[in-house]
PDB file of N, CA and C in Angstrom:
ATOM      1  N   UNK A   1      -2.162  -3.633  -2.140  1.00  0.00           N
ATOM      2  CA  UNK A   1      -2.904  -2.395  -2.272  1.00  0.00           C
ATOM      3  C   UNK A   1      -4.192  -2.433  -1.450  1.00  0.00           C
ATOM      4  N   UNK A   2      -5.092  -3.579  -1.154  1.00  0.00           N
ATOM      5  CA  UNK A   2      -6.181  -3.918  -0.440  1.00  0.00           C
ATOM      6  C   UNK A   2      -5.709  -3.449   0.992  1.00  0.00           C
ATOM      7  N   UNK A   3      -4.439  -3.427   1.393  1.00  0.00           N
ATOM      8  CA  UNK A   3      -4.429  -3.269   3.189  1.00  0.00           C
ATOM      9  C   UNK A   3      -4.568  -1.934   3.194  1.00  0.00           C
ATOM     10  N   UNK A   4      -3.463  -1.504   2.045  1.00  0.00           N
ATOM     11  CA  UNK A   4      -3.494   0.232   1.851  1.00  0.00           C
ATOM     12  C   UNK A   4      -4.943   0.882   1.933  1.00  0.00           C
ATOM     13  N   UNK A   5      -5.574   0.820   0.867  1.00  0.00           N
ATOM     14  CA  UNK A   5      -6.791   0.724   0.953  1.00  0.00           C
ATOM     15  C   UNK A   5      -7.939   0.847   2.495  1.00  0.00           C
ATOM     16  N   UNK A   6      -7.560  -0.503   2.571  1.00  0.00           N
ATOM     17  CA  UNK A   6      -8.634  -0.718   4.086  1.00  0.00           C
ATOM     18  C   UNK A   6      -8.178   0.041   5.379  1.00  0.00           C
ATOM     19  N   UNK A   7      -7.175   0.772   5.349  1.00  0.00           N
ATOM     20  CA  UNK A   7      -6.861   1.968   6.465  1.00  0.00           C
ATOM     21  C   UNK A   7      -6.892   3.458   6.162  1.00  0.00           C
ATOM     22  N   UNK A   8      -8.084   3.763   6.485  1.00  0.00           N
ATOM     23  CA  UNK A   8      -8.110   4.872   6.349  1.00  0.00           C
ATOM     24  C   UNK A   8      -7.004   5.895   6.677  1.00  0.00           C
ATOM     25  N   UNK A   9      -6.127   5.954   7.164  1.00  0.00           N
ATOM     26  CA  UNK A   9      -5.529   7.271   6.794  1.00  0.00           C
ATOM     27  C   UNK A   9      -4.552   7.000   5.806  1.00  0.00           C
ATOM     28  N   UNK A  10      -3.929   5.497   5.290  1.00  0.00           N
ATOM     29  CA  UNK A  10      -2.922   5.652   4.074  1.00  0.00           C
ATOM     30  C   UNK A  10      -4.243   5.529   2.741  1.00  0.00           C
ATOM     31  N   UNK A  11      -5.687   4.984   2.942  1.00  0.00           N
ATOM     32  CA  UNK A  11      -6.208   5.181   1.735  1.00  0.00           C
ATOM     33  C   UNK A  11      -6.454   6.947   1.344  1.00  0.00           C
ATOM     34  N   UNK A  12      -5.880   7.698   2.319  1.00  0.00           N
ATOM     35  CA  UNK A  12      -6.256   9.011   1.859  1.00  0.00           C
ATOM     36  C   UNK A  12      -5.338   9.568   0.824  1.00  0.00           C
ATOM     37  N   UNK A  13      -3.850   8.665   1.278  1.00  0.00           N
ATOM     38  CA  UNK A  13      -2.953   9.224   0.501  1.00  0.00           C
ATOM     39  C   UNK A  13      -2.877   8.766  -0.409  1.00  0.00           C
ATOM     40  N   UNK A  14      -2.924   7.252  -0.561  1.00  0.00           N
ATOM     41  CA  UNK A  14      -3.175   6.464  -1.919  1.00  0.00           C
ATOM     42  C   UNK A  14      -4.264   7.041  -2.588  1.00  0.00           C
ATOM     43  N   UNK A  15      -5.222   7.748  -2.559  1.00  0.00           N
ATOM     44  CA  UNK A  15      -6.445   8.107  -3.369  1.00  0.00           C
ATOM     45  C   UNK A  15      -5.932   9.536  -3.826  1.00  0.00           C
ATOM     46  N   UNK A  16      -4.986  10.407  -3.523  1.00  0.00           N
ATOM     47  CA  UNK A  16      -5.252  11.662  -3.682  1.00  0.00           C
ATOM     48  C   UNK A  16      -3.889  11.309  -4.126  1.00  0.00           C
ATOM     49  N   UNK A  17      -2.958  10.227  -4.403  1.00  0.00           N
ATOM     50  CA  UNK A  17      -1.729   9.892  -5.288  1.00  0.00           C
ATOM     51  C   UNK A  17      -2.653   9.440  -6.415  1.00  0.00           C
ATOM     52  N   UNK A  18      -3.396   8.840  -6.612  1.00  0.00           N
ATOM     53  CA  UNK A  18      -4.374   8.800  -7.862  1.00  0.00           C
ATOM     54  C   UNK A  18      -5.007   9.769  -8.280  1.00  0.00           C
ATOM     55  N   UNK A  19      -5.456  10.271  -7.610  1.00  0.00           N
ATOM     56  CA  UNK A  19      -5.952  11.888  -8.096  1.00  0.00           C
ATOM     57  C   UNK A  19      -5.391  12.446  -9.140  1.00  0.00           C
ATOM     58  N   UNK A  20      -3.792  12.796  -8.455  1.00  0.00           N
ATOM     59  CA  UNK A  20      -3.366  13.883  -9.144  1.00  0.00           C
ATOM     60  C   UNK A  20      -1.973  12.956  -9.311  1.00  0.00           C
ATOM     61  N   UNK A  21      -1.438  12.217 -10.131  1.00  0.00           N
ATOM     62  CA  UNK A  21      -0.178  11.228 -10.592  1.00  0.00           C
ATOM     63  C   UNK A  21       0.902  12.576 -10.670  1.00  0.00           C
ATOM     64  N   UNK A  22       0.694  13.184 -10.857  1.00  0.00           N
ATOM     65  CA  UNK A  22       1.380  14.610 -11.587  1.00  0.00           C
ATOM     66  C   UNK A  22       1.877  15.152 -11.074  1.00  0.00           C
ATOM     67  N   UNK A  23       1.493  15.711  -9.392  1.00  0.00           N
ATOM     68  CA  UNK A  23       2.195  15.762  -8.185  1.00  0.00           C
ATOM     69  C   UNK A  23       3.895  15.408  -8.048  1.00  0.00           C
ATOM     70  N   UNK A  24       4.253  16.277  -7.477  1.00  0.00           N
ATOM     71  CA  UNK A  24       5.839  15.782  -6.911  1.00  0.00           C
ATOM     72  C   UNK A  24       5.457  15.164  -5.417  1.00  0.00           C
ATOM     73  N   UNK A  25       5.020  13.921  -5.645  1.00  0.00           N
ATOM     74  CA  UNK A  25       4.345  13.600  -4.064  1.00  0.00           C
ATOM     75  C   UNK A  25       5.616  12.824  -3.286  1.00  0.00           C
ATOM     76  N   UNK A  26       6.137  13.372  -1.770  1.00  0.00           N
ATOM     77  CA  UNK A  26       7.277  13.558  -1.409  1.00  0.00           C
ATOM     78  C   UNK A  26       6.454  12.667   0.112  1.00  0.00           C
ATOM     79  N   UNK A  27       7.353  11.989   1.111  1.00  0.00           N
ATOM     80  CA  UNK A  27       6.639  11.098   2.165  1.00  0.00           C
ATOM     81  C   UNK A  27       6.312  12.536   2.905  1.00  0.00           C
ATOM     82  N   UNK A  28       6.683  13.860   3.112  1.00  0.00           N
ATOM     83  CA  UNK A  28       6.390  15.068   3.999  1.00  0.00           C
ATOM     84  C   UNK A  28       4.659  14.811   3.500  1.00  0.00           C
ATOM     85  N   UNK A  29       4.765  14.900   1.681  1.00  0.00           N
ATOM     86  CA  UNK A  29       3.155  15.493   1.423  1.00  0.00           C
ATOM     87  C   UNK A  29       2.118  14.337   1.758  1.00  0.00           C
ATOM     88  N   UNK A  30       2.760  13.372   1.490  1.00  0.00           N
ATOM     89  CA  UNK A  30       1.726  12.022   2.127  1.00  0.00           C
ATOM     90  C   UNK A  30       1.353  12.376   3.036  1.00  0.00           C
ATOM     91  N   UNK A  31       1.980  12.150   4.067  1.00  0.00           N
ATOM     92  CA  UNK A  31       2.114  12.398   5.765  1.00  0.00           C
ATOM     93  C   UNK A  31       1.094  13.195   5.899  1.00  0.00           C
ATOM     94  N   UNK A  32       1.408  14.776   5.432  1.00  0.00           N
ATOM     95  CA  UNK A  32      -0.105  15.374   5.465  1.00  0.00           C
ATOM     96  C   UNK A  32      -1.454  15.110   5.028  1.00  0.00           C
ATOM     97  N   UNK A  33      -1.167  14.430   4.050  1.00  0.00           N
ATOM     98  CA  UNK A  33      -2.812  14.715   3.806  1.00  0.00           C
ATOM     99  C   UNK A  33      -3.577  13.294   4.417  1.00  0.00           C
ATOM    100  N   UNK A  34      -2.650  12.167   4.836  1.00  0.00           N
ATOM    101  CA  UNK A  34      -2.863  11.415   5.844  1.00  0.00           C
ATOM    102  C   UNK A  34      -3.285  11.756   7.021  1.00  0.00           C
ATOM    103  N   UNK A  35      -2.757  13.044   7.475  1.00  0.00           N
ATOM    104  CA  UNK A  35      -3.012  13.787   8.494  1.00  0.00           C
ATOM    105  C   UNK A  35      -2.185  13.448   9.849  1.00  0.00           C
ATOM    106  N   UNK A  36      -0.507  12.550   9.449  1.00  0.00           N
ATOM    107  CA  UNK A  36       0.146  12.460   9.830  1.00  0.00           C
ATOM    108  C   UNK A  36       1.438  12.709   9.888  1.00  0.00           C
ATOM    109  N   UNK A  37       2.517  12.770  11.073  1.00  0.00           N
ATOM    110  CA  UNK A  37       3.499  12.675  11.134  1.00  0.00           C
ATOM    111  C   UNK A  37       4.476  12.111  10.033  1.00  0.00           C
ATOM    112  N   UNK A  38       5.532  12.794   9.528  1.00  0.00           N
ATOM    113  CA  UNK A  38       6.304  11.801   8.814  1.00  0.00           C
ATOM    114  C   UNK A  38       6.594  10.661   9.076  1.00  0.00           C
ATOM    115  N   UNK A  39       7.458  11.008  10.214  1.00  0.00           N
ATOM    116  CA  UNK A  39       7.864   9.391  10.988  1.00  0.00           C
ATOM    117  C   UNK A  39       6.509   8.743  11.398  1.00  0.00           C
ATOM    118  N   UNK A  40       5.325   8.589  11.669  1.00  0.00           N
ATOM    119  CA  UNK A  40       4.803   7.775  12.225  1.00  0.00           C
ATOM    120  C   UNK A  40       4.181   7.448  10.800  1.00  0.00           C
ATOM    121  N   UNK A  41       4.198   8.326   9.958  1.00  0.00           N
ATOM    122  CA  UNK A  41       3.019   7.834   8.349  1.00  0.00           C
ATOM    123  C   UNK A  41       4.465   6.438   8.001  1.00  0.00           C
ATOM    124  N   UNK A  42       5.442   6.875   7.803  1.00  0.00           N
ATOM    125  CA  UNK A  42       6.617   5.714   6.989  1.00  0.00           C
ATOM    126  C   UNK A  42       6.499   4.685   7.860  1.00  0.00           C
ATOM    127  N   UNK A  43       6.241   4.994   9.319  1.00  0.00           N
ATOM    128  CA  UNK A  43       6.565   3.291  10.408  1.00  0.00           C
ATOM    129  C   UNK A  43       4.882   2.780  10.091  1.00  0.00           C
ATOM    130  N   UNK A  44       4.401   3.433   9.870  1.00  0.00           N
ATOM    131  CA  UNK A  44       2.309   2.992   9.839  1.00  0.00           C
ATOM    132  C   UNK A  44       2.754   2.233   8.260  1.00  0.00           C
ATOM    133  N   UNK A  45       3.297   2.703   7.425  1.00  0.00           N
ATOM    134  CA  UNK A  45       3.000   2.640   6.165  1.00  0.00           C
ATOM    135  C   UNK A  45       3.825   0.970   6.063  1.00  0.00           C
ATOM    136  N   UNK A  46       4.764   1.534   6.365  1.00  0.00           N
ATOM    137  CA  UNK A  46       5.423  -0.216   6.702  1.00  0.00           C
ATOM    138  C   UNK A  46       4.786  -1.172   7.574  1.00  0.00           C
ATOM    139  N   UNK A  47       4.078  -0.546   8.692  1.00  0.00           N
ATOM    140  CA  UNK A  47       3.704  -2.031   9.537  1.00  0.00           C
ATOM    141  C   UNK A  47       2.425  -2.644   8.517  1.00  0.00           C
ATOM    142  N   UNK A  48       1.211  -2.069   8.047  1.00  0.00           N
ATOM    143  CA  UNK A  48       0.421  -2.193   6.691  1.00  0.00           C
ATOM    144  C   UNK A  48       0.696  -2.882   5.821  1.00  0.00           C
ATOM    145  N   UNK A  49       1.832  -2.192   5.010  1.00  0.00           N
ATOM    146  CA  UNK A  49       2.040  -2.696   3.456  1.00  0.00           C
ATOM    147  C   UNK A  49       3.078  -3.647   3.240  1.00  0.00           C
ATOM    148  N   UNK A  50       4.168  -3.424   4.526  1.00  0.00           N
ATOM    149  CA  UNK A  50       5.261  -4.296   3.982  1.00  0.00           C
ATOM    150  C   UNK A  50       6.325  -3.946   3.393  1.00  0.00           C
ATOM    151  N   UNK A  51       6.048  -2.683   3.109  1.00  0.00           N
ATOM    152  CA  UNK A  51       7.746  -1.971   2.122  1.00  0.00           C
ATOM    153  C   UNK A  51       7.061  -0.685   2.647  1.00  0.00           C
ATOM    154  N   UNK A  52       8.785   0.217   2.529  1.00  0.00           N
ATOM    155  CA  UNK A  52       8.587   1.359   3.084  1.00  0.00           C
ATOM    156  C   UNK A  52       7.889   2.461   2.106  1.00  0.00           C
ATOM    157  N   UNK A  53       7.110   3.525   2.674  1.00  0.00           N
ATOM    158  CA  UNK A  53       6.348   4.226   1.301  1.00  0.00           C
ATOM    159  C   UNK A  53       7.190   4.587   0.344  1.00  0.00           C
ATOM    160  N   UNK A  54       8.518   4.798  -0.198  1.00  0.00           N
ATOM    161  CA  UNK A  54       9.349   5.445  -0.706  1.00  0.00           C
ATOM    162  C   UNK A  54       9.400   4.054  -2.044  1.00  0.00           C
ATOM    163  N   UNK A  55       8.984   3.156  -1.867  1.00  0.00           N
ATOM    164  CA  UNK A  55       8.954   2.296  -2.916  1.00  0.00           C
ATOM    165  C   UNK A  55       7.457   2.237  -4.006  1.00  0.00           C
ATOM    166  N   UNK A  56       6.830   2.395  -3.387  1.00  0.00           N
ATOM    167  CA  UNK A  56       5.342   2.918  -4.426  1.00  0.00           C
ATOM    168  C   UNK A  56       6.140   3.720  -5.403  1.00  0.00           C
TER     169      UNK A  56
END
């Protein structure tokens, strides 16, 4: 969670998945509010964390 964290554009999504748990949060809505691409948020999110976002 610390790498997540220390990159700003997946800590945007990780923080605003804490926000609101309640959300139907889908890799499209990540992506946005990351302020990225699908495909490049899931290949970013994996080179980072290590598992693909769909496992959080």
């Amino acid at each position: 969670m610390l790498a997540e964290l220390a990159d700003e554009r997946l800590a945007k999504a990780m923080m605003a998945m804490h926000a609101r748990p309640e959300a139907a949060w889908t890799l499209e809505t990540l992506a946005g509010v990351a302020t990225m691409s699908r495909s490049r948020f899931a290949k970013h999110f994996l080179d980072i964390v290590g598992l693909p976002p769909w496992t959080i």
